[in-house]
Protein backbone atom coordinates (compact mmCIF):
# COMPACT_ATOMS: atom_id res chain seq x y z
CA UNK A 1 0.00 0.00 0.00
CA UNK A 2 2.80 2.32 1.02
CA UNK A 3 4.69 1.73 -2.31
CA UNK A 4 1.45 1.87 -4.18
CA UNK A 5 1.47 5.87 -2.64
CA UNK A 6 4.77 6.89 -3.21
CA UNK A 7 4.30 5.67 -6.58
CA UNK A 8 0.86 7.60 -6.75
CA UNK A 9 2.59 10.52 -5.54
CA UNK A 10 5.28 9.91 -8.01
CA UNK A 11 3.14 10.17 -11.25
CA UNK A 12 1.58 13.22 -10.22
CA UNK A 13 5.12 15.14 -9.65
CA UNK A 14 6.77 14.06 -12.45
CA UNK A 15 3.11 14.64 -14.99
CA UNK A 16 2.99 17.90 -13.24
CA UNK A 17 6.89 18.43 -13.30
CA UNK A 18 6.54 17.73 -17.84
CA UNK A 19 3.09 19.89 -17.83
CA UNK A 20 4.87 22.65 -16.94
CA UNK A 21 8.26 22.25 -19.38
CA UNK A 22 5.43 22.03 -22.07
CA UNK A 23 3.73 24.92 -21.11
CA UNK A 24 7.08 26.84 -21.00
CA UNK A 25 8.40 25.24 -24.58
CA UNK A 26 4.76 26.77 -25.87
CA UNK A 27 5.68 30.21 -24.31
CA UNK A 28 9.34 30.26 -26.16
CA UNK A 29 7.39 28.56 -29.64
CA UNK A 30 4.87 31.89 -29.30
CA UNK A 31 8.03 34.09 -29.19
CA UNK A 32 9.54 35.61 -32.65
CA UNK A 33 12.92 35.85 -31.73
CA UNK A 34 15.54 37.53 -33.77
CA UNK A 35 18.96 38.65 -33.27
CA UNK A 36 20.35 42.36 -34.34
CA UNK A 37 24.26 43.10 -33.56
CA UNK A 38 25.16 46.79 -32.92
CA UNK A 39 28.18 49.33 -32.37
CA UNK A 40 27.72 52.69 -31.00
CA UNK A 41 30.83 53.04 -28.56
CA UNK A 42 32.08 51.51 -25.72
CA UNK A 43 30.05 48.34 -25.38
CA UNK A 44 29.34 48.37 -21.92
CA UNK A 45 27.58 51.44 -22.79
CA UNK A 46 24.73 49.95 -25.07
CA UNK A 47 24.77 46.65 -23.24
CA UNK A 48 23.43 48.16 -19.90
CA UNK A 49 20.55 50.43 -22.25
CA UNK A 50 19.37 47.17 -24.39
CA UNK A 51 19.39 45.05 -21.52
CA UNK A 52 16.45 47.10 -19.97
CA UNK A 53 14.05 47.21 -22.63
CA UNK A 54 11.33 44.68 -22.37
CA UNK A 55 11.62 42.31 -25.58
CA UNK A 56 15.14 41.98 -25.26
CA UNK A 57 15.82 38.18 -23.92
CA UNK A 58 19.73 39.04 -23.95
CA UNK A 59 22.14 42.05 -25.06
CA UNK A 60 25.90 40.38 -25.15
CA UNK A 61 29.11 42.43 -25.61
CA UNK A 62 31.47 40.96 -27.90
CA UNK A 63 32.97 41.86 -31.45
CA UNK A 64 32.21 42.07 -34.79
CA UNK A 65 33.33 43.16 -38.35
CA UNK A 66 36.34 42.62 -38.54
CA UNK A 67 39.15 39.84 -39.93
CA UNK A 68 41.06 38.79 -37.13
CA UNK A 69 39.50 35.09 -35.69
CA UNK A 70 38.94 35.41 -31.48
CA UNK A 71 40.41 38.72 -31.00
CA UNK A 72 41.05 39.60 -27.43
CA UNK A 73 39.83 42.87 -25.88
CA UNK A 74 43.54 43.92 -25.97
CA UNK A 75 43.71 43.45 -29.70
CA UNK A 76 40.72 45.05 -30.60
CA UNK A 77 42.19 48.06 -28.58
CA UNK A 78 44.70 48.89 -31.37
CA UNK A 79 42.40 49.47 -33.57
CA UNK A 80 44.29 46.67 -36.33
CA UNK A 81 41.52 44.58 -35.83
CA UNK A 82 39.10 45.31 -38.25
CA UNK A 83 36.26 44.60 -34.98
CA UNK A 84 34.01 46.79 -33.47
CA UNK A 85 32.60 47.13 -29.97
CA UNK A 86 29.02 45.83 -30.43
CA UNK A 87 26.41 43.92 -28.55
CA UNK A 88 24.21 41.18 -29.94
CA UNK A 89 20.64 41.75 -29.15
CA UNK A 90 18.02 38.75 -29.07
CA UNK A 91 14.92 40.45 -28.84
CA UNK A 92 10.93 39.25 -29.10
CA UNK A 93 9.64 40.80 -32.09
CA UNK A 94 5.91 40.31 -31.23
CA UNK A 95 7.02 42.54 -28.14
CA UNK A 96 9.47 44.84 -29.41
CA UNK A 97 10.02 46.00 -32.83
CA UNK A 98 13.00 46.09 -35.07
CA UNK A 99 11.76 49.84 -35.22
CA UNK A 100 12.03 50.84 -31.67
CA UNK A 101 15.07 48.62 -31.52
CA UNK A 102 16.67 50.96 -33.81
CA UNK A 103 14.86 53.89 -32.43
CA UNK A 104 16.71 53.24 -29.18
CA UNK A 105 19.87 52.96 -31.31
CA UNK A 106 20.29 56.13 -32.93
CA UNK A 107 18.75 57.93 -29.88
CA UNK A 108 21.34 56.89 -27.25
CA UNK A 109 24.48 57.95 -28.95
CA UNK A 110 25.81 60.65 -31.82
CA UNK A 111 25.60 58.78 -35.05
CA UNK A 112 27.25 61.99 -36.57
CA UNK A 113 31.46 61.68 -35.28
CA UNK A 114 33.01 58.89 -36.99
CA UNK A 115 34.91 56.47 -35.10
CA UNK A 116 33.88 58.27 -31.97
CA UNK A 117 32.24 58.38 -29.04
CA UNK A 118 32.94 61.19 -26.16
CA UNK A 119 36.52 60.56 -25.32
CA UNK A 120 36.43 56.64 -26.94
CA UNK A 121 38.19 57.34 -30.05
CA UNK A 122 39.14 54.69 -32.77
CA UNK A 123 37.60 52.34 -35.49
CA UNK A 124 36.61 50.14 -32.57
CA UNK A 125 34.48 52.58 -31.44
CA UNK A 126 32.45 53.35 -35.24
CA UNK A 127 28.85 53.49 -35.40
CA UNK A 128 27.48 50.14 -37.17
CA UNK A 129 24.26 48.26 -37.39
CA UNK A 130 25.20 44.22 -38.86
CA UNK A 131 21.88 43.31 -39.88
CA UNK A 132 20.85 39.82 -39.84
CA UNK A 133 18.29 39.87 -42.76
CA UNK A 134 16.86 41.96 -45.48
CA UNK A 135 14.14 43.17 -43.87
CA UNK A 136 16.51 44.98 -41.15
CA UNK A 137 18.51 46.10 -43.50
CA UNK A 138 15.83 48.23 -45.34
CA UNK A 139 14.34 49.40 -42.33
CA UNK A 140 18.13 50.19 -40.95
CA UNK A 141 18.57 52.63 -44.27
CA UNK A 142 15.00 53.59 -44.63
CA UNK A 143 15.27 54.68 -40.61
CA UNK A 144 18.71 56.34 -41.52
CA UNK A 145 17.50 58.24 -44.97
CA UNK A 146 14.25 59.90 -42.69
CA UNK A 147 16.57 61.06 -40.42
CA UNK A 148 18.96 62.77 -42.42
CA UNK A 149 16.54 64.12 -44.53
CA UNK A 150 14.57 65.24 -41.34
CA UNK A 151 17.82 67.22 -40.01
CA UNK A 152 17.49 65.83 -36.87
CA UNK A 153 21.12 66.05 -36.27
CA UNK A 154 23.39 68.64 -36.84
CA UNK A 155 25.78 66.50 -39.51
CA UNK A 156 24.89 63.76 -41.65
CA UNK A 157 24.48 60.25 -40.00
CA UNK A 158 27.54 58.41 -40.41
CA UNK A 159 26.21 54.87 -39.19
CA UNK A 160 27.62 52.40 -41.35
CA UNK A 161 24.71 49.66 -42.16
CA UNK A 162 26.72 46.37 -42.57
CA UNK A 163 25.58 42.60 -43.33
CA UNK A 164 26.18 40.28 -40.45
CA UNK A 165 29.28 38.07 -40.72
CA UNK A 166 30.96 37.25 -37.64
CA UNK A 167 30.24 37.59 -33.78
CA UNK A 168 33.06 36.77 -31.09
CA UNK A 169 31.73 37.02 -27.35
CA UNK A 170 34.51 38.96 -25.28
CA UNK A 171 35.57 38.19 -22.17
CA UNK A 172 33.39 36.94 -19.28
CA UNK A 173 34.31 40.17 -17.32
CA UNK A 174 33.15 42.90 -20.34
CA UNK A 175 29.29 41.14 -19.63
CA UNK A 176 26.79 42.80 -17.62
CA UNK A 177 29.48 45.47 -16.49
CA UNK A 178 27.86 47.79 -15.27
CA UNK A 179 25.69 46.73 -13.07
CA UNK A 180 28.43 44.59 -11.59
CA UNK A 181 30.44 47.63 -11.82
CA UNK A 182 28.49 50.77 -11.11
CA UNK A 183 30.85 52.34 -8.35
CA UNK A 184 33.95 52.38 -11.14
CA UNK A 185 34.51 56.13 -12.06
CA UNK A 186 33.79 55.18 -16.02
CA UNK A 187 30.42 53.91 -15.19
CA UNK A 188 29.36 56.39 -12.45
CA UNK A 189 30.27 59.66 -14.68
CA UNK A 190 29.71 58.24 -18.10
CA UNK A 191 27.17 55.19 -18.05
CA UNK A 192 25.05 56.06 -14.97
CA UNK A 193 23.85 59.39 -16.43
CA UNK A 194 23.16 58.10 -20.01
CA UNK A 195 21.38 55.06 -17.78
CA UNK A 196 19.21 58.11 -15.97
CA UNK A 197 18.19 60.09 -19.05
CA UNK A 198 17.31 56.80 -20.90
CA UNK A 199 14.68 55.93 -18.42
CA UNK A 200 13.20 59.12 -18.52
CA UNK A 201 13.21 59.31 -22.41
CA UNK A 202 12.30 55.33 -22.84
CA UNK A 203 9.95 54.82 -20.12
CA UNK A 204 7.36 53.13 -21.52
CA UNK A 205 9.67 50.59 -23.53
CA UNK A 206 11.03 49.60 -19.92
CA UNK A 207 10.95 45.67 -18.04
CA UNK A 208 8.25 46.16 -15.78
């Protein structure tokens, strides 16, 4: 009788236990996931902006566009590299679109100084969307060409928009460093602020 329980009790966990993994593998099928990788300065920068808006499943620093295979963070430095500073953004479409994504994009940095940002100077440093498909890509331009045209900025848009060829992650201590980091004088005068006036500006796009 006792065994006849446990095994009773067993069935019950473990149908409960694979009810929910199916429920959960139906959440991820209902998502439209896509991946976008972008460069607009310092990395950990635009990791610690696209890892706040609600969509985005994961905004990883790493580095892309360039010829040299696994290049190190000190390699990238010198500029010889051909790389940029980007992050690679997995985002929901069905909850945020490639629109906004790029929205957020040319909004949180100056898409005007080339191979610049502030006092981050260097190739590494360009302004770059690698788009993944076609569709980005015309939106990327079409998004670009309206704001030129528009004036919005003082000089014309410099953004390079780039096909997608290569993404290396960089090391384990470049991710999520700012908020592992936000008492280190680069984050608190440079990051921090940008952080504050992106909340104000982005609100509604936020994680709840």
């Amino acid at each position: 009788m006792k065994q006849s329980i446990i095994i009773f009790v067993l069935f019950f966990t473990v149908n409960g236990f694979i009810s929910k993994l199916v429920f959960n593998e139906k959440k991820m099928s209902n998502k439209k996931l896509e991946k976008i990788t972008l460069g607009n300065g310092c990395f950990w920068c635009t990791e610690a902006v696209f890892e706040k808006l609600d969509g985005v499943i994961s905004a990883v620093s790493g580095y892309s566009g360039g010829t040299t295979e696994n290049p190190t963070y000190k390699e990238v430095c010198t500029g010889k590299t051909g790389h940029a500073e980007v992050i690679q953004v997995t985002f929901d479409s069905s909850k945020i679109s490639i629109e906004k994504i790029l929205e957020v994009f040319f909004k949180t940095h100056d898409p005007t100084t080339l191979n610049r940002q502030g006092n981050d100077v260097g190739t590494q440093y360009r302004s770059v969307i690698f788009y993944h498909n076609a569709k980005q890509k015309e939106i990327a331009e079409q998004i670009k060409d309206k704001l030129d045209n528009a004036k919005i900025f003082n000089k014309p848009i410099v953004t390079q928009i780039t096909k997608f060829t290569n993404f290396y992650l960089a090391e384990n201590y470049h991710q999520n460093y700012y908020e592992l980091n936000k008492s280190q004088p680069y984050c608190e005068f440079v990051i921090t602020p940008k952080i504050e006036k992106f909340n104000k500006v982005f609100k509604e796009l936020l994680k709840k």
